[in-house]
C-alpha atoms as a PDB file:
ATOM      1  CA  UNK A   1       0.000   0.000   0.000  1.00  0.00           C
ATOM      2  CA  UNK A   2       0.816   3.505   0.079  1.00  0.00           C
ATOM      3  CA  UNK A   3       2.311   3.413   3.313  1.00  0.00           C
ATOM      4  CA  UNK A   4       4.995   0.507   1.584  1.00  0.00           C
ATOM      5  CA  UNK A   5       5.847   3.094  -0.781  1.00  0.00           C
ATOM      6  CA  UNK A   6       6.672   5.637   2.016  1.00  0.00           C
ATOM      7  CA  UNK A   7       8.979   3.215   3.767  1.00  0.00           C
ATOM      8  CA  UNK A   8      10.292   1.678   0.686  1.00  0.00           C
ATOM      9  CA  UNK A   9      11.285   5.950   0.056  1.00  0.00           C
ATOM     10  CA  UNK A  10       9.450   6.200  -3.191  1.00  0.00           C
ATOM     11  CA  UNK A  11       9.019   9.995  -3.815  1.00  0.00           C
ATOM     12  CA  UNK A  12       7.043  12.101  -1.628  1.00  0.00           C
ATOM     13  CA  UNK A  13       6.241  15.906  -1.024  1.00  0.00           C
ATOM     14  CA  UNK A  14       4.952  17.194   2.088  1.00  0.00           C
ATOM     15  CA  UNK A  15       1.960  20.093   1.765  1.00  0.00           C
ATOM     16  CA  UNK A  16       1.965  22.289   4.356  1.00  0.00           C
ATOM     17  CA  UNK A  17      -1.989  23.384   4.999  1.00  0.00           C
ATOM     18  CA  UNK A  18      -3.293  26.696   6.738  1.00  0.00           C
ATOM     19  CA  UNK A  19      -5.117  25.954  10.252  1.00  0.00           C
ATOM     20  CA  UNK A  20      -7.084  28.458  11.668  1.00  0.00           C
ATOM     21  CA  UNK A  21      -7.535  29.562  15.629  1.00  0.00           C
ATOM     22  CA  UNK A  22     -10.460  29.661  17.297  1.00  0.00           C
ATOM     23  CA  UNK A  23     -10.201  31.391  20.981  1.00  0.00           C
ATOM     24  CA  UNK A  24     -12.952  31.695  23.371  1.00  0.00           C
ATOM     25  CA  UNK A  25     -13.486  34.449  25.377  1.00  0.00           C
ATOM     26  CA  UNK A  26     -15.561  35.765  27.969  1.00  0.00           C
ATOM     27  CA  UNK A  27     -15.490  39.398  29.720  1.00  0.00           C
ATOM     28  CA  UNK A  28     -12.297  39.734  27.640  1.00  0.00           C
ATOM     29  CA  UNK A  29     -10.465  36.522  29.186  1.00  0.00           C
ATOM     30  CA  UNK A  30      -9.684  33.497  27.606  1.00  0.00           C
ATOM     31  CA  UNK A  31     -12.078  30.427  28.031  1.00  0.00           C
ATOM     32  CA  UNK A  32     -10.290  28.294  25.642  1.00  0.00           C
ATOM     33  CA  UNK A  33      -8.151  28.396  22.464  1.00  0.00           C
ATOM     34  CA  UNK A  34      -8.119  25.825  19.295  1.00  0.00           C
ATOM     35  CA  UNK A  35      -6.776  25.507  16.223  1.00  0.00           C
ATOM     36  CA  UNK A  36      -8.712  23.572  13.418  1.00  0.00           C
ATOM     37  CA  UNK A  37      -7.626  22.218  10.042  1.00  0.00           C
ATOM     38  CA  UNK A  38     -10.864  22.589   8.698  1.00  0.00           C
ATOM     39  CA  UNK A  39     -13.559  24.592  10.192  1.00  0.00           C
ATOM     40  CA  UNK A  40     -14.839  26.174  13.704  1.00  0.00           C
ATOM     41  CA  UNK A  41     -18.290  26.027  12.858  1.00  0.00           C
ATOM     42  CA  UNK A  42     -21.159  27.456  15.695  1.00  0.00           C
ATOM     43  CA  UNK A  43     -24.653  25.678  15.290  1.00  0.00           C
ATOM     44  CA  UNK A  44     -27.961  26.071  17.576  1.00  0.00           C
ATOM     45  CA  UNK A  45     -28.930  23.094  19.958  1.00  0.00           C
ATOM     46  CA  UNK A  46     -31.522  20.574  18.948  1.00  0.00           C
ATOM     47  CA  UNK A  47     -34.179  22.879  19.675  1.00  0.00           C
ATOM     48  CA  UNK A  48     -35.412  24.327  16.018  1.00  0.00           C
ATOM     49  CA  UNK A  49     -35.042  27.704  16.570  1.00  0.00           C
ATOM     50  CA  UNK A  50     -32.683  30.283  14.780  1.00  0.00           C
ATOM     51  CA  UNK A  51     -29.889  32.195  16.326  1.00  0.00           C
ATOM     52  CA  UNK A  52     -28.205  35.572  14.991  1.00  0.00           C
ATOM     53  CA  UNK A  53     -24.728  35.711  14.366  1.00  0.00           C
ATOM     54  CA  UNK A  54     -22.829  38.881  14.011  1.00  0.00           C
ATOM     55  CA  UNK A  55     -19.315  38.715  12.578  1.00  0.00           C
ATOM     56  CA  UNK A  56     -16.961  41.801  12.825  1.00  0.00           C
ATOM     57  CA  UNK A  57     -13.439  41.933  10.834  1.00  0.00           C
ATOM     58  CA  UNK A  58     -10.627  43.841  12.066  1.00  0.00           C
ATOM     59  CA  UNK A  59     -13.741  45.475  14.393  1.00  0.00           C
ATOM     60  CA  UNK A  60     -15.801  46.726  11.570  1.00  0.00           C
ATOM     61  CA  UNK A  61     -19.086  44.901  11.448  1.00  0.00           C
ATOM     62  CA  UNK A  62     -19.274  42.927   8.419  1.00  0.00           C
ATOM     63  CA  UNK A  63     -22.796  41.148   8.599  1.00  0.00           C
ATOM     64  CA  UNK A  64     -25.517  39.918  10.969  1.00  0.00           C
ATOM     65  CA  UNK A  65     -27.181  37.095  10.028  1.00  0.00           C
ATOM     66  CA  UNK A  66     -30.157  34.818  11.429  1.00  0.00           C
ATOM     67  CA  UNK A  67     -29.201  31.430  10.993  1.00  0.00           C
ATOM     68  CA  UNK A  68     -28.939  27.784  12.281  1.00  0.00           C
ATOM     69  CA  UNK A  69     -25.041  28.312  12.414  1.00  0.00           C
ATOM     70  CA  UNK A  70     -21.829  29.401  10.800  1.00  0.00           C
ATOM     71  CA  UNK A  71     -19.142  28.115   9.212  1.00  0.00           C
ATOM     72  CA  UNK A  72     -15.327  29.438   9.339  1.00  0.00           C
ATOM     73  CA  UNK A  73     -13.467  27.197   6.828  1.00  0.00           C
ATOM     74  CA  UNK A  74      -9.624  27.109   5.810  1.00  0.00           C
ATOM     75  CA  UNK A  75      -9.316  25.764   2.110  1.00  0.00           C
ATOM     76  CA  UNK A  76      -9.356  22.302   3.232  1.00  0.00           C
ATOM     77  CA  UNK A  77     -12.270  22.937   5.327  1.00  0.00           C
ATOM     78  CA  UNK A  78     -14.076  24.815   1.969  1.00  0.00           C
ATOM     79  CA  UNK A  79     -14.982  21.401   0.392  1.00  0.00           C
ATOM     80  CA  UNK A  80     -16.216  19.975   3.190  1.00  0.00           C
ATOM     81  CA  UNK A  81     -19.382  20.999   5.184  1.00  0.00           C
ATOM     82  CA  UNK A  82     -18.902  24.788   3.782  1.00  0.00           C
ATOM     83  CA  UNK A  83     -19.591  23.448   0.291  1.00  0.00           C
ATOM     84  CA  UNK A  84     -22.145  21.418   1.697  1.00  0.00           C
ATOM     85  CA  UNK A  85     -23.979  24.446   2.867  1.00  0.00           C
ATOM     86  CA  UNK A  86     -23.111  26.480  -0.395  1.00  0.00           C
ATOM     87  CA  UNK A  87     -19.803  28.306   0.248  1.00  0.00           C
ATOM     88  CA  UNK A  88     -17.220  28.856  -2.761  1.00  0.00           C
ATOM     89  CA  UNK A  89     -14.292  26.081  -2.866  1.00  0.00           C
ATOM     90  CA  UNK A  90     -11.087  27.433  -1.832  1.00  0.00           C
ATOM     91  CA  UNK A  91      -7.415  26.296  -4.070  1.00  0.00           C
ATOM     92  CA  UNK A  92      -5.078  25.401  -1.693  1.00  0.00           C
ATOM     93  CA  UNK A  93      -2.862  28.404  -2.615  1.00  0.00           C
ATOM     94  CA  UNK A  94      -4.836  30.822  -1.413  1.00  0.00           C
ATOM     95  CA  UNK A  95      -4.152  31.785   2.457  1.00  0.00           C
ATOM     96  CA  UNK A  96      -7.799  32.845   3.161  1.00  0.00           C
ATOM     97  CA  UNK A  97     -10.711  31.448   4.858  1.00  0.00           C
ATOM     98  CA  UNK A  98     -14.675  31.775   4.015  1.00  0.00           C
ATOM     99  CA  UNK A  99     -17.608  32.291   6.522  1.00  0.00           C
ATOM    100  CA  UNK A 100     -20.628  30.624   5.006  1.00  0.00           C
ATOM    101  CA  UNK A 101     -24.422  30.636   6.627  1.00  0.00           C
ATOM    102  CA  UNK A 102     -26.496  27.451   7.547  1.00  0.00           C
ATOM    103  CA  UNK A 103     -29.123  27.723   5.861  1.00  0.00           C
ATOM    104  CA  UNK A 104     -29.652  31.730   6.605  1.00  0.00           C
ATOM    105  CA  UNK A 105     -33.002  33.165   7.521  1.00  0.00           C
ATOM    106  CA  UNK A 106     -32.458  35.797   4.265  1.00  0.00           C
ATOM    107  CA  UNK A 107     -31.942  34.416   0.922  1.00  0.00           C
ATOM    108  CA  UNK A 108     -29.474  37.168   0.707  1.00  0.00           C
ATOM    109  CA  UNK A 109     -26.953  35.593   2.680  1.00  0.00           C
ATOM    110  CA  UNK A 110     -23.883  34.671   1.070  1.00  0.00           C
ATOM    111  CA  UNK A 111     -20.295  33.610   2.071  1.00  0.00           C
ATOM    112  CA  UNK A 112     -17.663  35.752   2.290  1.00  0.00           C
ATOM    113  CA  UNK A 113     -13.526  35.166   1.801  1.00  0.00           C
ATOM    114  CA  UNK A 114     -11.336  36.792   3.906  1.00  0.00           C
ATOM    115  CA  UNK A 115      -7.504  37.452   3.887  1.00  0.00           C
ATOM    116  CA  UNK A 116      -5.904  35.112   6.635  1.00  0.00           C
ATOM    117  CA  UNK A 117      -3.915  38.257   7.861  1.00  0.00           C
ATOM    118  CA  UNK A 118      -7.347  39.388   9.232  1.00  0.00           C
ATOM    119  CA  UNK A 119      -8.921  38.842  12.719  1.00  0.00           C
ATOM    120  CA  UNK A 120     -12.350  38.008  12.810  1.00  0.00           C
ATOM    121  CA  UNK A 121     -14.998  38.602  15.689  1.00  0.00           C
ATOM    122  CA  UNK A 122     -18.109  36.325  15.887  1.00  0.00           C
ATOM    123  CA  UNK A 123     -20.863  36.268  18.945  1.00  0.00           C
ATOM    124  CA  UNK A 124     -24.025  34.965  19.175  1.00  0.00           C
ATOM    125  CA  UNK A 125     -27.550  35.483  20.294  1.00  0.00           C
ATOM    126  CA  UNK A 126     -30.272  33.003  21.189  1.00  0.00           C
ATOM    127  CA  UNK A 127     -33.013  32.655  23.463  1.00  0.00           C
ATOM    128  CA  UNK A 128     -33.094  31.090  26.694  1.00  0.00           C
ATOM    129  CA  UNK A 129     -34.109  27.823  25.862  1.00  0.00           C
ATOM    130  CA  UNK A 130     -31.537  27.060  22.908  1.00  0.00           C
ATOM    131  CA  UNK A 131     -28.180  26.061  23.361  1.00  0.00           C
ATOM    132  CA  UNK A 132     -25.223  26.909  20.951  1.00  0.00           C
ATOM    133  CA  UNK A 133     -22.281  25.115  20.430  1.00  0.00           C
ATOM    134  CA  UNK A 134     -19.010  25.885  18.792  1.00  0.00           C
ATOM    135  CA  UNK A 135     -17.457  22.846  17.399  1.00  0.00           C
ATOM    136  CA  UNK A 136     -13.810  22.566  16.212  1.00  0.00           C
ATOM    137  CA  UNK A 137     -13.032  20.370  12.644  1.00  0.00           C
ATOM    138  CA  UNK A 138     -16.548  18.403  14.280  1.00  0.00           C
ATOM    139  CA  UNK A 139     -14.504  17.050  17.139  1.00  0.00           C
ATOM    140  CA  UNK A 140     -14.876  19.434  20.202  1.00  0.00           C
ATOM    141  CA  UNK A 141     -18.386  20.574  21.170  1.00  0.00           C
ATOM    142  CA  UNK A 142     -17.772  23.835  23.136  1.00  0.00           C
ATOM    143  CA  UNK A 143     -21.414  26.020  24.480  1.00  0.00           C
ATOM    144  CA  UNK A 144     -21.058  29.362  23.825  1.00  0.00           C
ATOM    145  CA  UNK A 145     -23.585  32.096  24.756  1.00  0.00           C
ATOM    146  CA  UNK A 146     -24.030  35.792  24.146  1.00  0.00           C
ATOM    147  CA  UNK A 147     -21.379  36.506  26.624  1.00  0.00           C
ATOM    148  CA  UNK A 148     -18.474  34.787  24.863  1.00  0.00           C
ATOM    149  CA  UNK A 149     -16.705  36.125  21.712  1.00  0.00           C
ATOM    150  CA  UNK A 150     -14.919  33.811  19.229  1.00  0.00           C
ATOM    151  CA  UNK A 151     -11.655  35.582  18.009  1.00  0.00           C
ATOM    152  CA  UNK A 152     -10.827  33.751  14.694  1.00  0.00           C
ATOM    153  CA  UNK A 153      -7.106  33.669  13.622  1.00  0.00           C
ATOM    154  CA  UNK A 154      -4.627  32.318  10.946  1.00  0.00           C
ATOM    155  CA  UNK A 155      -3.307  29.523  13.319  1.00  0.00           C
ATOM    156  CA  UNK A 156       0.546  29.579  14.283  1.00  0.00           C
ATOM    157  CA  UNK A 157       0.703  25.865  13.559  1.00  0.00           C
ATOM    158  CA  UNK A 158      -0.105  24.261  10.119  1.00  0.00           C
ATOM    159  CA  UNK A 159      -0.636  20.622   9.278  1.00  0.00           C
ATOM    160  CA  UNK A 160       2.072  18.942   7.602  1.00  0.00           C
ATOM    161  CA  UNK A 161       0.329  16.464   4.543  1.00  0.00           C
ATOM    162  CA  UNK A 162       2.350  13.711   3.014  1.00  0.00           C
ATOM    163  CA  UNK A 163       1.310  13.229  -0.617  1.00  0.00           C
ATOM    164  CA  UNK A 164       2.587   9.810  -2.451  1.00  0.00           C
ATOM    165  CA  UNK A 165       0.396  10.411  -5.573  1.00  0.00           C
ATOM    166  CA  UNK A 166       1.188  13.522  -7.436  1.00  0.00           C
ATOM    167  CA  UNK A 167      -3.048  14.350  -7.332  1.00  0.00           C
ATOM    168  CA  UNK A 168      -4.361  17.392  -9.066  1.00  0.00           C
ATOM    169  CA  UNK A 169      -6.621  19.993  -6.587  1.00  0.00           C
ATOM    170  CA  UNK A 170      -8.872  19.929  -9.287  1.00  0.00           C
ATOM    171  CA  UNK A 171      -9.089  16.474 -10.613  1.00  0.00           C
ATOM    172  CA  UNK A 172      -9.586  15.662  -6.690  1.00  0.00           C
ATOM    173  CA  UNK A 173     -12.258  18.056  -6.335  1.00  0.00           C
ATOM    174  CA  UNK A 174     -14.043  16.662  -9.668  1.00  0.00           C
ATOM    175  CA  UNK A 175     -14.334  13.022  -8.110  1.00  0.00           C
ATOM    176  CA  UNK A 176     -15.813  14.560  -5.217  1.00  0.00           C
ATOM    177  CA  UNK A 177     -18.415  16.379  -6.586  1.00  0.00           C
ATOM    178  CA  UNK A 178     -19.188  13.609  -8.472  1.00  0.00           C
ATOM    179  CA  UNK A 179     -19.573  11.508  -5.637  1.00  0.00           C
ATOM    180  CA  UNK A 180     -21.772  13.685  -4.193  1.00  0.00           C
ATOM    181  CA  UNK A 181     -24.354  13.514  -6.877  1.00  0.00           C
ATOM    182  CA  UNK A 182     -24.535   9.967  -7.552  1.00  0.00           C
END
């Protein structure tokens, strides 16, 4: 297999991927900091009611949007549940990530790409009787509420990717999509 091929030290490159942090904080203290390779995504409870999300870049307000959630995606998170839920795909040159709606309350909602050199503010509001959670690449389940802020970063640390097979972004991306409607 490929792992063989490693070993037997057939040709390799390593890919070095964006991550993105994700800290927590409450009356301006940290609660918790994360980094993700794919997405930091904040979704309502299981109760079916909407929350509002406000998202601020560099402190300018950028939009406030009634939702179910939010994605923030790297460009290995963008074909993944962003794309899922609509968002542009992201090449893996680009040092950016996207903030995509699920499924918005306004049809008018659309994602938006950001340069990684920017810091983004997101906070939520709900009522009493729906939780929200911020989850990190779909691993870590963290409630939030409308006291906490989630300071979104281009992470210090990046993942390291071994690729055997000299595979084509695009050719990769193809086969997915393809997958997706069969």
């Amino acid at each position: 297999g490929l792992l063989e091929q490693l070993c037997n030290g057939k040709s390799f490159t390593i890919e070095e991927r964006m991550m993105i942090k994700a800290v927590v904080e409450k009356d301006n203290e940290c609660v918790g900091t994360y980094h993700c390779l794919n997405d930091a995504v904040i979704t309502r409870g299981d109760v079916a009611r909407l929350i509002d999300i406000d998202v601020k870049c560099d402190g300018r307000n950028v939009t406030n949007t009634r939702a179910d959630g939010m994605i923030v995606a790297t460009h290995t998170g963008s074909t993944a549940y962003s794309m899922a839920a609509g968002g542009p795909v992201l090449s893996p040159d680009n040092s950016c990530f996207v903030v995509t709606p699920i499924c918005p309350h306004s049809l008018i909602n659309r994602s938006i790409v950001f340069s990684s050199d920017k810091e983004l503010l997101l906070s939520v509001s709900n009522d009493k009787n729906n939780n929200v959670f911020l989850s990190i690449d779909g691993s870590q389940s963290i409630p939030i509420n409308k006291e906490h802020t989630i300071r979104i970063t281009k992470s210090r640390y990046s993942a390291k990717l071994i690729k055997i097979k000299p595979d084509n972004f695009y050719e990769i991306l193809n086969k997915k999509l393809i997958e997706r409607r069969n």
